[in-house]
N, C-alpha and C. Protein backbone atom coordinates (compact mmCIF):
# COMPACT_ATOMS: atom_id res chain seq x y z
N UNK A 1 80.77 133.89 108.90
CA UNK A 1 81.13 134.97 109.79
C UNK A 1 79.88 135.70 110.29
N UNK A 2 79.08 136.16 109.47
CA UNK A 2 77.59 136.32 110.08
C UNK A 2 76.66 135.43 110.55
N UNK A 3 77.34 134.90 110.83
CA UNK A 3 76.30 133.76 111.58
C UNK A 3 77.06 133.63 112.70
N UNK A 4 77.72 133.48 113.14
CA UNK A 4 78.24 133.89 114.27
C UNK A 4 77.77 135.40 115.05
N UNK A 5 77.85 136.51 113.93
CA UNK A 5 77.52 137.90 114.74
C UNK A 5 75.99 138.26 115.02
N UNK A 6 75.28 137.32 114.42
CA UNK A 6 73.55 137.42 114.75
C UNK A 6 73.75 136.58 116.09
N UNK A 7 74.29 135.36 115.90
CA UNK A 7 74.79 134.85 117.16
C UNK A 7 75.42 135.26 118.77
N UNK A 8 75.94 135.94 118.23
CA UNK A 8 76.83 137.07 119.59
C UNK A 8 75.63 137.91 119.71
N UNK A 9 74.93 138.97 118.73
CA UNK A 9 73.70 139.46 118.77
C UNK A 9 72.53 139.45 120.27
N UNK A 10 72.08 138.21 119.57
CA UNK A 10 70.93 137.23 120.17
C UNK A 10 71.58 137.09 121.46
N UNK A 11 73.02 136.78 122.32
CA UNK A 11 73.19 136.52 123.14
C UNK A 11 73.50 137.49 124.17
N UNK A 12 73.33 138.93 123.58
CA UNK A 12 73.94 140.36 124.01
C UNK A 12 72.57 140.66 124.39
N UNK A 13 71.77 140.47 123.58
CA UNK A 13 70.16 140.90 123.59
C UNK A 13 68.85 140.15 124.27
N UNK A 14 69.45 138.92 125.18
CA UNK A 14 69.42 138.29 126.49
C UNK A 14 69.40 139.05 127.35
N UNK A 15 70.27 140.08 127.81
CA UNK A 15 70.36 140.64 128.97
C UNK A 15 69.74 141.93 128.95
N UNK A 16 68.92 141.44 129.95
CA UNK A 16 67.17 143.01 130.24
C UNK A 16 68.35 144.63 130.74
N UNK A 17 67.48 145.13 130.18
CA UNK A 17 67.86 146.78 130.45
C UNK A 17 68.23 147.33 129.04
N UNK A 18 68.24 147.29 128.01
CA UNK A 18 68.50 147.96 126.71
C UNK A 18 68.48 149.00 126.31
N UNK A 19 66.84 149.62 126.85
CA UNK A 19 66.82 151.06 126.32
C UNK A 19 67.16 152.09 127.66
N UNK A 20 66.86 151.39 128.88
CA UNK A 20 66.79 152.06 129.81
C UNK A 20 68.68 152.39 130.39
N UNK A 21 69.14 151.09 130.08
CA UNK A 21 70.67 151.37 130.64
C UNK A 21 71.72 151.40 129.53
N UNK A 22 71.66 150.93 128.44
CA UNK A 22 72.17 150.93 126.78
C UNK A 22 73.94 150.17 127.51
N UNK A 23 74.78 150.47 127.31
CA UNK A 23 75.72 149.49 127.38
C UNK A 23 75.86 149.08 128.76
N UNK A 24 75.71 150.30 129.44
CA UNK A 24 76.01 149.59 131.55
C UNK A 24 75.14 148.72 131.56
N UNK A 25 74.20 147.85 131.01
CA UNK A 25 73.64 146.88 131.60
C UNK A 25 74.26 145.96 132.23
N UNK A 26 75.99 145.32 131.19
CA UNK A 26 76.63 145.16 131.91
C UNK A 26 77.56 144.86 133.17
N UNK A 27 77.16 145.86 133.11
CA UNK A 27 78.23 146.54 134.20
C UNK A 27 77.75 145.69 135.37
N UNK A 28 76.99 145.46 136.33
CA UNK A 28 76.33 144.20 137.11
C UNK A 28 77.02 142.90 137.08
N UNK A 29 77.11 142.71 135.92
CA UNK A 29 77.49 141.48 135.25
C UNK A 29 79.24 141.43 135.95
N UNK A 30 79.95 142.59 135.65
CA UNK A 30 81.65 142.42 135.69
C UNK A 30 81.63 142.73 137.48
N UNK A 31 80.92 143.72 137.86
CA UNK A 31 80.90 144.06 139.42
C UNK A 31 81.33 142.38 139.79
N UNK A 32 79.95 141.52 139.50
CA UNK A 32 80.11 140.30 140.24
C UNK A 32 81.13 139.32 140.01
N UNK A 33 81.98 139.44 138.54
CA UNK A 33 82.65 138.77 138.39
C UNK A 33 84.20 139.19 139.36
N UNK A 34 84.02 140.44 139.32
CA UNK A 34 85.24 141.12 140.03
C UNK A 34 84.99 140.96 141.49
N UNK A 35 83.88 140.61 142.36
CA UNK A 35 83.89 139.93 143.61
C UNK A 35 84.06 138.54 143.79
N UNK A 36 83.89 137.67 142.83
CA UNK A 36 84.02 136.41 143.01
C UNK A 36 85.52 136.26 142.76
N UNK A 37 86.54 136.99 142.01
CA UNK A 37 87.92 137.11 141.72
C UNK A 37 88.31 137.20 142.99
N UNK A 38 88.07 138.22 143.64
CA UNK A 38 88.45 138.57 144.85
C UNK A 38 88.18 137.61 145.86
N UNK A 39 87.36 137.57 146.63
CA UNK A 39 87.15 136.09 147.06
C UNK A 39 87.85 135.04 146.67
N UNK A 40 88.41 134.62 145.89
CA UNK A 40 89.03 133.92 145.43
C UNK A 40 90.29 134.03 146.20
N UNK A 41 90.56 135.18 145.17
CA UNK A 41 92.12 135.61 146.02
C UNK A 41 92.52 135.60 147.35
N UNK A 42 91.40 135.66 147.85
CA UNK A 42 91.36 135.87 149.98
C UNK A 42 91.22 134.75 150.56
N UNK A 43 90.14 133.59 149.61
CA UNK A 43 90.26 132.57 150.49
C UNK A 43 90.65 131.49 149.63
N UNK A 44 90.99 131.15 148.47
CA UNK A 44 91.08 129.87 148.25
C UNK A 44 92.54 129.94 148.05
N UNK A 45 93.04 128.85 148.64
CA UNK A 45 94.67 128.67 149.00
C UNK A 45 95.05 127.11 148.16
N UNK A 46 96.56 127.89 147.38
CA UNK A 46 97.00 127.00 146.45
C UNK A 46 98.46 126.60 146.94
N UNK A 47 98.21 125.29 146.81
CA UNK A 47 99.67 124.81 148.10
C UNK A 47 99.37 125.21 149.50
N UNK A 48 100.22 126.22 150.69
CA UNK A 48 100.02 126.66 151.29
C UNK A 48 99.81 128.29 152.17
N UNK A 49 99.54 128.70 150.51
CA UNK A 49 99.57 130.29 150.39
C UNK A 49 98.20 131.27 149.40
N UNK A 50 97.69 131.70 149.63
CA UNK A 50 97.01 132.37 149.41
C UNK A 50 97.50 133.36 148.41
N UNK A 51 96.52 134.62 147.70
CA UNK A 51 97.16 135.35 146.69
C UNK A 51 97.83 136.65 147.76
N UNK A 52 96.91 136.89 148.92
CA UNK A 52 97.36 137.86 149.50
C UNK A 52 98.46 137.52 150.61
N UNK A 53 98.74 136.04 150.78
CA UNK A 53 100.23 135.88 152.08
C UNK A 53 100.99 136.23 150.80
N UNK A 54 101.16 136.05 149.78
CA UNK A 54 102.51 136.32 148.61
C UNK A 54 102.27 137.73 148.80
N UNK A 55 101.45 138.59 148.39
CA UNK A 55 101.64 139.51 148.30
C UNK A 55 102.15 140.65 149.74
N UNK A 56 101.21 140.09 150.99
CA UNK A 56 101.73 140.35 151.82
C UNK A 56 103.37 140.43 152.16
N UNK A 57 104.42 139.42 151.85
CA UNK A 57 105.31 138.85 152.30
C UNK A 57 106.39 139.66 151.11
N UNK A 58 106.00 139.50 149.56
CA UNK A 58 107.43 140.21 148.56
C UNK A 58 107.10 141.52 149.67
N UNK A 59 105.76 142.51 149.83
CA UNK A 59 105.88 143.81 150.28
C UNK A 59 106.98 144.06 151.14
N UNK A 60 106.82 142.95 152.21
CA UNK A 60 107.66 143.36 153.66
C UNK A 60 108.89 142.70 153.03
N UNK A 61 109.42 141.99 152.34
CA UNK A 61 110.86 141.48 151.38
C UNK A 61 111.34 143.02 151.06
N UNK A 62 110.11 143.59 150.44
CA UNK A 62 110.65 145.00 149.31
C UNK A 62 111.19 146.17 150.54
N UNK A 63 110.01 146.09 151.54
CA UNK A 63 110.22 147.43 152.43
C UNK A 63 112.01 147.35 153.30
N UNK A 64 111.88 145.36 153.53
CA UNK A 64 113.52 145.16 154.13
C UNK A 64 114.17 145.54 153.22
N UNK A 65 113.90 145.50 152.24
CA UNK A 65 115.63 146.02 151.16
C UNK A 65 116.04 147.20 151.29
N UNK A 66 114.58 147.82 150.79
CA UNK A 66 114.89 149.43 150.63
C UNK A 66 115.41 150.01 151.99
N UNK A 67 114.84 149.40 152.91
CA UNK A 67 115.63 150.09 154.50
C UNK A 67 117.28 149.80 154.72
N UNK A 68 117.64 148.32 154.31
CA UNK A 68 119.02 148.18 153.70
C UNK A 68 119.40 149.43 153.57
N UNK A 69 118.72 149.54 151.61
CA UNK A 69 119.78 150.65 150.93
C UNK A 69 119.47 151.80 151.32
N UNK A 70 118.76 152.29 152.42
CA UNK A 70 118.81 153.42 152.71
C UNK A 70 119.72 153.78 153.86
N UNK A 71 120.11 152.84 155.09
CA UNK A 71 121.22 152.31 155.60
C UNK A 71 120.22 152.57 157.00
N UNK A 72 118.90 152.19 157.05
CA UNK A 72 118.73 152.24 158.24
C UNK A 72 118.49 151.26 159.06
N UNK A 73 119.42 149.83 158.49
CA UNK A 73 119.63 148.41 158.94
C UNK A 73 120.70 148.45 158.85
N UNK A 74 121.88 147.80 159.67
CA UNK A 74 122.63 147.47 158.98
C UNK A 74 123.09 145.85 159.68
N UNK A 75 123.64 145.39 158.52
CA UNK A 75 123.89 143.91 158.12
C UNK A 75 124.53 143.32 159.31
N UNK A 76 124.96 142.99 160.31
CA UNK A 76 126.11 142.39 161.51
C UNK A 76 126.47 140.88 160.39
N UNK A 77 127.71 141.46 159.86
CA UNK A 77 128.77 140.47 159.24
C UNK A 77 129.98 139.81 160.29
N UNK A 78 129.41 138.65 160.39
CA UNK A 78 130.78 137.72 161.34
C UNK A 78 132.08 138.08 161.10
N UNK A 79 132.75 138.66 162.49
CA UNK A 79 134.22 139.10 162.66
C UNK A 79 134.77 137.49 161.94
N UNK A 80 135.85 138.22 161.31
CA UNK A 80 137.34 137.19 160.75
C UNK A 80 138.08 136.44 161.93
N UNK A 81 137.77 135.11 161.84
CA UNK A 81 138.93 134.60 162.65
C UNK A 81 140.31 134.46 162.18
C-alpha cells in the first residue's frame, strides 16, 4: 500500500508550481480537460446527433408540453364520424 502512495507522490510532484501555487497547480490541468469535453460535445457526432441536437430537441419536447398543460396549445382532435 505504500508503495503505491510514494508512487501517486512522485507523480503529483511532476507537476511545476508547488510552492508558488500549492494545490491550484492543477487547476490548468482540469480547465483543459473541461474544454476538450466540450468540444467533444459540439462536434463529435454519434450516429446522427450530437450531445447538443439531443439536448437542443428534449428542451423544445419539454417547452411543447408545458405550453400543452398550460392550455396555450390546444390539441385539434378529429371530429367523430
Amino acid at each position: 500500500m505504500f508503495h503505491r502512495s510514494k508512487n501517486l507522490k512522485y507523480v503529483l510532484n511532476l507537476v511545476p508550481g508547488k510552492r508558488r501555487l500549492g494545490t491550484y497547480r492543477f487547476l490548468p490541468i482540469f480547465f483543459c480537460i473541461g474544454g476538450v469535453m466540450e468540444w467533444i460535445m459540439i462536434n463529435v457526432r454519434i450516429g446522427k446527433e450530437t450531445f447538443y441536437d439531443v439536448y437542443r430537441r428534449k428542451r423544445s419536447e419539454r417547452e411543447y408540453q408545458q405550453k400543452i398543460a398550460d392550455g396555450l396549445i390546444a390539441l385539434n382532435e378529429p371530429a367523430a364520424k
